[in-house]
N, C-alpha and C. Protein backbone atom coordinates (compact mmCIF):
# COMPACT_ATOMS: atom_id res chain seq x y z
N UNK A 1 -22.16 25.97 29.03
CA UNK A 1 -20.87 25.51 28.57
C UNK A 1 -20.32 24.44 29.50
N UNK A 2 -19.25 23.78 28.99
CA UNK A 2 -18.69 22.55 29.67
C UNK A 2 -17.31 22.91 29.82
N UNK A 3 -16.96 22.17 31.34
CA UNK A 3 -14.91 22.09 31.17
C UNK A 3 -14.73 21.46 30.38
N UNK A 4 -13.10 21.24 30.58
CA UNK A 4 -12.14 20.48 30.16
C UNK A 4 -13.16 18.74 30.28
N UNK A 5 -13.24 18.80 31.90
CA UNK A 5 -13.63 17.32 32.02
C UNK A 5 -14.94 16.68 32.04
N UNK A 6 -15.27 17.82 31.20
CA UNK A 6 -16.89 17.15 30.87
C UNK A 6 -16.61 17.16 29.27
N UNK A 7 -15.88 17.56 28.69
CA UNK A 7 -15.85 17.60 27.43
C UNK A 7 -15.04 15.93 27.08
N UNK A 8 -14.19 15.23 28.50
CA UNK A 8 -13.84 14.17 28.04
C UNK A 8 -14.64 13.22 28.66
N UNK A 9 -15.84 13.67 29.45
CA UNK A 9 -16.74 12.84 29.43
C UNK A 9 -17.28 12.42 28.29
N UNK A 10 -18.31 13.61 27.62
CA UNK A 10 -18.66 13.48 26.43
C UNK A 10 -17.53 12.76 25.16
N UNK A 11 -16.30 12.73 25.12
CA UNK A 11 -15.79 11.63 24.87
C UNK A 11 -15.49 10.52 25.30
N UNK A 12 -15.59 10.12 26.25
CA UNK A 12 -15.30 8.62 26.22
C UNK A 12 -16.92 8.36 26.00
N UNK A 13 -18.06 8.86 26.07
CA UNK A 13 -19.32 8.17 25.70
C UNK A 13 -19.54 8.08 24.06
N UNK A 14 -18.82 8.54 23.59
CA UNK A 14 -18.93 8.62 22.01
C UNK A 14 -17.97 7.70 21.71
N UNK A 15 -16.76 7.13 22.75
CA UNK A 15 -15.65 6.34 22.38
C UNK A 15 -16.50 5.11 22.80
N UNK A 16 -16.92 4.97 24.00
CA UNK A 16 -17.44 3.60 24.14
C UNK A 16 -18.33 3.10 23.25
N UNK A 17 -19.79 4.23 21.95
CA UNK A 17 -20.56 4.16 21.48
C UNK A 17 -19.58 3.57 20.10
N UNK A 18 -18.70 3.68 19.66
CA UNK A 18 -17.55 3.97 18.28
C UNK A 18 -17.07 2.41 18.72
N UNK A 19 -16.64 2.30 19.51
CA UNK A 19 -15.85 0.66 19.54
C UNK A 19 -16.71 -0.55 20.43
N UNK A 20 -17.42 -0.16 21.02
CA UNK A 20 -18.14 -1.40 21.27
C UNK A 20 -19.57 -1.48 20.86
N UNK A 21 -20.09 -0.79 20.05
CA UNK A 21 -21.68 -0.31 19.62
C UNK A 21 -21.21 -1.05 18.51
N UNK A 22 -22.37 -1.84 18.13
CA UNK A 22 -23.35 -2.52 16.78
C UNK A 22 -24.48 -2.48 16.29
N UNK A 23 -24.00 -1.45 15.38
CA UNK A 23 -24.99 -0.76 14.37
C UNK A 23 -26.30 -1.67 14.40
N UNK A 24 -27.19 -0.97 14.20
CA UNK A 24 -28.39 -1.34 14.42
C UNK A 24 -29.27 -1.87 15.49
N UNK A 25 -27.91 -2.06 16.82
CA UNK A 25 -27.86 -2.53 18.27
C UNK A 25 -28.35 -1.38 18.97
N UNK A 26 -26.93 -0.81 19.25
CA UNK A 26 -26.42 0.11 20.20
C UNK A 26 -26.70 1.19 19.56
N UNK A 27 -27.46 2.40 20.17
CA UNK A 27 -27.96 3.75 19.71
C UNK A 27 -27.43 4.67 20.51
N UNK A 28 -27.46 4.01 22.00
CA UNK A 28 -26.68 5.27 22.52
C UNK A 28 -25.26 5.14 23.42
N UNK A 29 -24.97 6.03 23.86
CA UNK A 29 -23.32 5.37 24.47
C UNK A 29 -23.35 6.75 25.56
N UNK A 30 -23.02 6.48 26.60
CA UNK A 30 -23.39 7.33 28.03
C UNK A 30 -21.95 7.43 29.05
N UNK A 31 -21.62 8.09 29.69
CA UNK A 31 -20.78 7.85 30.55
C UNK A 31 -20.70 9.03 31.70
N UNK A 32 -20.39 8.42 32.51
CA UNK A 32 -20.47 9.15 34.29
C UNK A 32 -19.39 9.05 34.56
N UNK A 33 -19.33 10.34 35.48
CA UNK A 33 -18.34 10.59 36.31
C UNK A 33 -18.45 10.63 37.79
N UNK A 34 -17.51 9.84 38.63
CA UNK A 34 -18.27 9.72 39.72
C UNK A 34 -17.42 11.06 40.60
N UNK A 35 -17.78 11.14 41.92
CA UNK A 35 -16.62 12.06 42.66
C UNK A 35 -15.61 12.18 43.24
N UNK A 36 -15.27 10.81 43.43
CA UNK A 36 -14.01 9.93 42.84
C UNK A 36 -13.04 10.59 41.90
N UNK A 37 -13.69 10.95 40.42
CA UNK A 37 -12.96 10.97 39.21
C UNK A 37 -13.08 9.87 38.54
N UNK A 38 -13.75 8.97 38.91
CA UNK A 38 -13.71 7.54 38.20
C UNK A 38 -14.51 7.47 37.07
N UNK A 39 -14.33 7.30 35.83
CA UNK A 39 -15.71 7.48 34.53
C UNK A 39 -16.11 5.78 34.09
N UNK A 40 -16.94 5.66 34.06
CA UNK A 40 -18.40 4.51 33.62
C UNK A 40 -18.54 4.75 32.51
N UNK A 41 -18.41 3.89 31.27
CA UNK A 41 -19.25 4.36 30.67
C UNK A 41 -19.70 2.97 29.60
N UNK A 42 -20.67 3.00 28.97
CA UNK A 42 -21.59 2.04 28.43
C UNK A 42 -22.27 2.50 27.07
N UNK A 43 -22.66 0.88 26.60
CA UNK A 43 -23.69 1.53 25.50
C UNK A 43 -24.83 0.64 26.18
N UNK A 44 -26.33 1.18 25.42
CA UNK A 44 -27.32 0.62 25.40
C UNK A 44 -27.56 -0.73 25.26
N UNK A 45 -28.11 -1.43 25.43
CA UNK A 45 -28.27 -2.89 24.82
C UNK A 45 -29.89 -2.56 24.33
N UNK A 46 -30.12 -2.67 22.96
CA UNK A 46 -31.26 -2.63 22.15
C UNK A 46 -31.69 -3.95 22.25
N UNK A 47 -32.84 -4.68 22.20
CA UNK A 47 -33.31 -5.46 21.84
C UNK A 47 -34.85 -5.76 20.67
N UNK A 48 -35.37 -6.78 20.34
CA UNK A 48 -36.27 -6.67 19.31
C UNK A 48 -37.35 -6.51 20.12
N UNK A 49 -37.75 -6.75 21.35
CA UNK A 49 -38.65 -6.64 22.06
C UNK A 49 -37.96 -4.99 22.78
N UNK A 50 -38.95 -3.90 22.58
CA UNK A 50 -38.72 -3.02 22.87
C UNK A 50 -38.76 -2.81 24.40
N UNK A 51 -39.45 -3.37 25.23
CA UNK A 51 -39.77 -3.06 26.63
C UNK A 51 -38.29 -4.08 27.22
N UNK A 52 -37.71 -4.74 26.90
CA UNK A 52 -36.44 -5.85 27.19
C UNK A 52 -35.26 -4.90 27.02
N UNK A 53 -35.47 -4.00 26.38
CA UNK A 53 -34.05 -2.76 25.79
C UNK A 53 -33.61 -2.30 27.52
N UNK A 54 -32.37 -1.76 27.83
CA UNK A 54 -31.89 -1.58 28.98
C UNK A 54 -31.10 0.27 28.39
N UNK A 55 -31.05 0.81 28.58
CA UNK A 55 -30.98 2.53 28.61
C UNK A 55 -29.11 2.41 28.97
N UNK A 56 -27.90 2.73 28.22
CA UNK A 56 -26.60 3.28 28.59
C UNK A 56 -26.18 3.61 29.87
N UNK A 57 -27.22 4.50 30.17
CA UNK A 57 -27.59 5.30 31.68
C UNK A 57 -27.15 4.70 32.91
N UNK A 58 -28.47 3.29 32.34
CA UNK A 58 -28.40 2.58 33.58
C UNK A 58 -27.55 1.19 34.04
N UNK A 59 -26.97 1.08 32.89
CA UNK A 59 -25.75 0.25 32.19
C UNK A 59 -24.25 1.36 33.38
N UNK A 60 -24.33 1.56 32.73
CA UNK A 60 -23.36 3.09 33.12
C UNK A 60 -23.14 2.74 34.93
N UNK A 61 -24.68 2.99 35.35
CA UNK A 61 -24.43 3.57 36.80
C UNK A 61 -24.42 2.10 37.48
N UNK A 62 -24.69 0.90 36.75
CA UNK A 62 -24.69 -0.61 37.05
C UNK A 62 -22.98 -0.68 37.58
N UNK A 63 -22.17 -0.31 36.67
CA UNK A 63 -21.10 -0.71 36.73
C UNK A 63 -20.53 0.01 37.79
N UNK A 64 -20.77 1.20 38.19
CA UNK A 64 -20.81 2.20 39.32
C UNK A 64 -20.61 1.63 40.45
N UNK A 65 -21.94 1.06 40.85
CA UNK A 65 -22.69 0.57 41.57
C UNK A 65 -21.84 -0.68 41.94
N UNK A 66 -21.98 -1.23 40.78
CA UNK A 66 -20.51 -2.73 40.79
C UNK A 66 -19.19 -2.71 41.47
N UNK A 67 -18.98 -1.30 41.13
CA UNK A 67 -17.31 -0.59 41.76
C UNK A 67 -17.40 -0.58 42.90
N UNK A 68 -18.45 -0.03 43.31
CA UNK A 68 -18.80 -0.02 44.83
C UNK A 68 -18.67 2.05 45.01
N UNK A 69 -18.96 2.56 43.90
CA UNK A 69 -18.43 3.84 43.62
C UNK A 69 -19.82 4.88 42.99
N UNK A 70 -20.93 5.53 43.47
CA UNK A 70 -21.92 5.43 43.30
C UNK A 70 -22.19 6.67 43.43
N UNK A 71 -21.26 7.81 44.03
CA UNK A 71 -21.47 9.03 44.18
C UNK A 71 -21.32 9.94 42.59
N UNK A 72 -22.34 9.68 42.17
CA UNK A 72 -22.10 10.52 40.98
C UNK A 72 -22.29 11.94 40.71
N UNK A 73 -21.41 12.15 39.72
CA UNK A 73 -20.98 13.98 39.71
C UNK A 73 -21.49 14.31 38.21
N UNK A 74 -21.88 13.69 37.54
CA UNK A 74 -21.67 13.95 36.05
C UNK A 74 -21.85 13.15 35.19
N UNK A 75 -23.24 13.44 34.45
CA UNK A 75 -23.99 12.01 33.18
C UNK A 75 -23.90 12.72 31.99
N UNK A 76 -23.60 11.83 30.55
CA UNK A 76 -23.65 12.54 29.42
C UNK A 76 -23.62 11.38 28.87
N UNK A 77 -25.24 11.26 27.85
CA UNK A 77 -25.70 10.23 26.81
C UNK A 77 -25.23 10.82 25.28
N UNK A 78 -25.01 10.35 24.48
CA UNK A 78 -24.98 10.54 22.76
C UNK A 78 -25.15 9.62 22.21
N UNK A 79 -26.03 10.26 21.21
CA UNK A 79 -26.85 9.13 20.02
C UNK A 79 -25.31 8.75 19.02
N UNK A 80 -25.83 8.23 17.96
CA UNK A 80 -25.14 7.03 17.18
C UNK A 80 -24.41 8.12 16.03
N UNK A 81 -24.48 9.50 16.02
CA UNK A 81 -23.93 10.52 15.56
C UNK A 81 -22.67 11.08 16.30
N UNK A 82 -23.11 10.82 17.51
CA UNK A 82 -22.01 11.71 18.34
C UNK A 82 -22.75 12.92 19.00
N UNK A 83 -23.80 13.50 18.87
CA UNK A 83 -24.56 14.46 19.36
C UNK A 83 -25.06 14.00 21.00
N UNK A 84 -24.77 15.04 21.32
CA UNK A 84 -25.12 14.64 23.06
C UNK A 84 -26.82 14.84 23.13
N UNK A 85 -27.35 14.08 23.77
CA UNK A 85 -28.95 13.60 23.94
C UNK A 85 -29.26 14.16 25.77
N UNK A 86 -30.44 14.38 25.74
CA UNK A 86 -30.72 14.32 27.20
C UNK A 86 -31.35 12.87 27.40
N UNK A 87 -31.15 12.69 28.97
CA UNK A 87 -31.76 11.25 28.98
C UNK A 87 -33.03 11.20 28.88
N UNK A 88 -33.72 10.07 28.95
CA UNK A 88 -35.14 9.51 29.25
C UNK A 88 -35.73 9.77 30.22
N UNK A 89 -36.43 9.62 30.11
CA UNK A 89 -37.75 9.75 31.53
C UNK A 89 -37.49 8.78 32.42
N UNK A 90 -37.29 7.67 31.70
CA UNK A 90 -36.98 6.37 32.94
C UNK A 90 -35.72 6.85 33.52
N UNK A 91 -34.76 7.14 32.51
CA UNK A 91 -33.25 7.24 33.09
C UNK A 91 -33.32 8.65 34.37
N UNK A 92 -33.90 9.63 33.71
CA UNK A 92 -33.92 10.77 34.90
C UNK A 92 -34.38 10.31 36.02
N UNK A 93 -35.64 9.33 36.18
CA UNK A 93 -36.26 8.68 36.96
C UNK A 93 -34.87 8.27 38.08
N UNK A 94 -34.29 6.85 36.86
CA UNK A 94 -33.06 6.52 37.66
C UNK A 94 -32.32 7.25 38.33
N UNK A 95 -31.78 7.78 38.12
CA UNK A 95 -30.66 9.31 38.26
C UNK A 95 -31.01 9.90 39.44
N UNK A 96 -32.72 10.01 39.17
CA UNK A 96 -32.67 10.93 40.47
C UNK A 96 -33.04 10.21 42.15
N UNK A 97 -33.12 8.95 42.06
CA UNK A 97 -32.62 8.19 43.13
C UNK A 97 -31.28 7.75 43.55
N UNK A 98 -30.44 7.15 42.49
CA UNK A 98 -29.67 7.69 43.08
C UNK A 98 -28.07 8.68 42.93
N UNK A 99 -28.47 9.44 42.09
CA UNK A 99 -27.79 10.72 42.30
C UNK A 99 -28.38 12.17 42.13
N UNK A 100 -29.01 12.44 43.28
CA UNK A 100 -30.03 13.30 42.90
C UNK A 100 -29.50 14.96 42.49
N UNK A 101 -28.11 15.02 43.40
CA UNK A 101 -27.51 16.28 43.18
C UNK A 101 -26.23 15.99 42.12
N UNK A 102 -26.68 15.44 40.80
CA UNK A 102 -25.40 15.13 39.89
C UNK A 102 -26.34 15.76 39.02
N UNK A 103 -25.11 16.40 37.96
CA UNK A 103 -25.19 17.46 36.76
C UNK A 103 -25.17 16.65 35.77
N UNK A 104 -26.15 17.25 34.62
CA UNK A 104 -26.46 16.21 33.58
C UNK A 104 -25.86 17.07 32.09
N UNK A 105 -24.93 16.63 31.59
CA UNK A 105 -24.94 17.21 30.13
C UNK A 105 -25.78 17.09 28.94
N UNK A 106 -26.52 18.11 28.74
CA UNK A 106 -27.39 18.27 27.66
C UNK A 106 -27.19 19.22 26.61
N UNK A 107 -28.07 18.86 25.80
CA UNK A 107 -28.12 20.02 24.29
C UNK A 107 -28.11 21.65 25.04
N UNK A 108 -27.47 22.26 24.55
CA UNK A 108 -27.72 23.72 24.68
C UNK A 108 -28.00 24.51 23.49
N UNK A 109 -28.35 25.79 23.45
CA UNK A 109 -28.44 26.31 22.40
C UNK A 109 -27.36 26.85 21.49
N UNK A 110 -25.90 26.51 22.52
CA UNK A 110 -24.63 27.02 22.06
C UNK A 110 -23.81 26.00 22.28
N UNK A 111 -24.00 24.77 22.25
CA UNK A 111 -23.46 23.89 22.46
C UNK A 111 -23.92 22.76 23.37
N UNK A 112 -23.23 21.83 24.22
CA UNK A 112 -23.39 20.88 25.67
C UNK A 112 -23.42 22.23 26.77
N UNK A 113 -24.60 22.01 27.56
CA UNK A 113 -24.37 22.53 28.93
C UNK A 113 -25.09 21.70 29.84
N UNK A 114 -24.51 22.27 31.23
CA UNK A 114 -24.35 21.56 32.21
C UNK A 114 -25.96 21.81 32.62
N UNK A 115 -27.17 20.88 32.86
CA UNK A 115 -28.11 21.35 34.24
C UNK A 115 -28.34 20.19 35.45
N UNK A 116 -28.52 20.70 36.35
CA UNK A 116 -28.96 20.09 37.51
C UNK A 116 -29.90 19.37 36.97
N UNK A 117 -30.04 17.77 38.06
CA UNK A 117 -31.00 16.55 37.73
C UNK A 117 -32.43 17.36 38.08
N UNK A 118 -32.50 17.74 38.92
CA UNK A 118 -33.93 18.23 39.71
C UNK A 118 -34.36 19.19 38.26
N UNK A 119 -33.75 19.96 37.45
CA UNK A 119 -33.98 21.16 36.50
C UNK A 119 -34.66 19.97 36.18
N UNK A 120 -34.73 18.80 35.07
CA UNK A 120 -34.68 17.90 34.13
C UNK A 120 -35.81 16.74 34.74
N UNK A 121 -36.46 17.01 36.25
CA UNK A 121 -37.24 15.95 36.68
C UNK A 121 -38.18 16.99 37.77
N UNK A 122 -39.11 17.93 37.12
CA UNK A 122 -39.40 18.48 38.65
C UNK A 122 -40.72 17.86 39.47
N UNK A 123 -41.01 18.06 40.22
CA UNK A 123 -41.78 17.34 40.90
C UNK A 123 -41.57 15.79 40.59
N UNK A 124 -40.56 15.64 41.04
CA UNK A 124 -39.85 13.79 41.00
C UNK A 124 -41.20 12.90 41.53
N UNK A 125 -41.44 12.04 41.89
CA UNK A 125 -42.39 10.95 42.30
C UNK A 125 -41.35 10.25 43.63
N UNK A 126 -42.09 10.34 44.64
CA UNK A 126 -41.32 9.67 46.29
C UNK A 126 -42.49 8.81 46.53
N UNK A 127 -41.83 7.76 46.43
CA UNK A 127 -42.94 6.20 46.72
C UNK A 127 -43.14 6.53 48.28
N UNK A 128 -44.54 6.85 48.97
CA UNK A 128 -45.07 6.99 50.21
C UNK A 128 -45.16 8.80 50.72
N UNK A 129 -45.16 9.84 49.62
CA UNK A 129 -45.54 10.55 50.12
C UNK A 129 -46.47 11.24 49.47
N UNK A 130 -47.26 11.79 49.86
CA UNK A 130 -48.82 12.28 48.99
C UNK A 130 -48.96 13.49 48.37
């Protein structure tokens, strides 16, 4: 289950997906919370060349990053329905450099619940160790 303020996470990523998403563009719409309190949030940029497409995620934690505000507490993607998605492989990838101890909202069987990045990436990949 989710609070109060993950439940308005999961809205403003469905708000950013609703007013700045173009259909047939934008599929997903994401937003973070940093520990701050500060929320990010983004849509995808699709492109026709599939490998050129850029992930909400990482849109999201760009702008973060931009803020100068990077400590993140809290990710939640949703598709073009409104249904909350778990991220990608690339995006967990992302995520777990750099926010490795931030909680990810995903599908549950009773709704959005909360799991740890590490649950969602185990045995991560560390460039130089064997």
């Amino acid at each position: 289950m989710t609070d109060p303020a993950d439940a308005e996470l999961i809205a403003a990523a469905r708000a950013v997906l609703r007013e700045r998403g173009a259909p047939g563009v934008h599929f997903i719409g994401a937003a973070l919370r940093t520990r701050s309190g500060r929320v990010f949030a983004a849509v995808n940029l699709g492109t026709n060349v599939g490998r050129a497409s850029v992930c909400a995620e990482a849109i999201a934690l760009g702008m973060a990053a931009a803020a100068g505000d990077t400590a993140v507490e809290r990710v939640v993607a949703v598709d073009a329905s409104g249904a909350v998605v778990s991220p990608c492989g690339i995006c967990r990838e992302m995520l777990s450099d750099y926010a490795p101890d931030a909680g990810v909202i995903v599908p549950g069987a009773d709704g959005p619940e909360v799991a740890p990045l590490g649950a969602l990436l185990p045995n991560k990949f560390v460039r130089g160790r064997g």
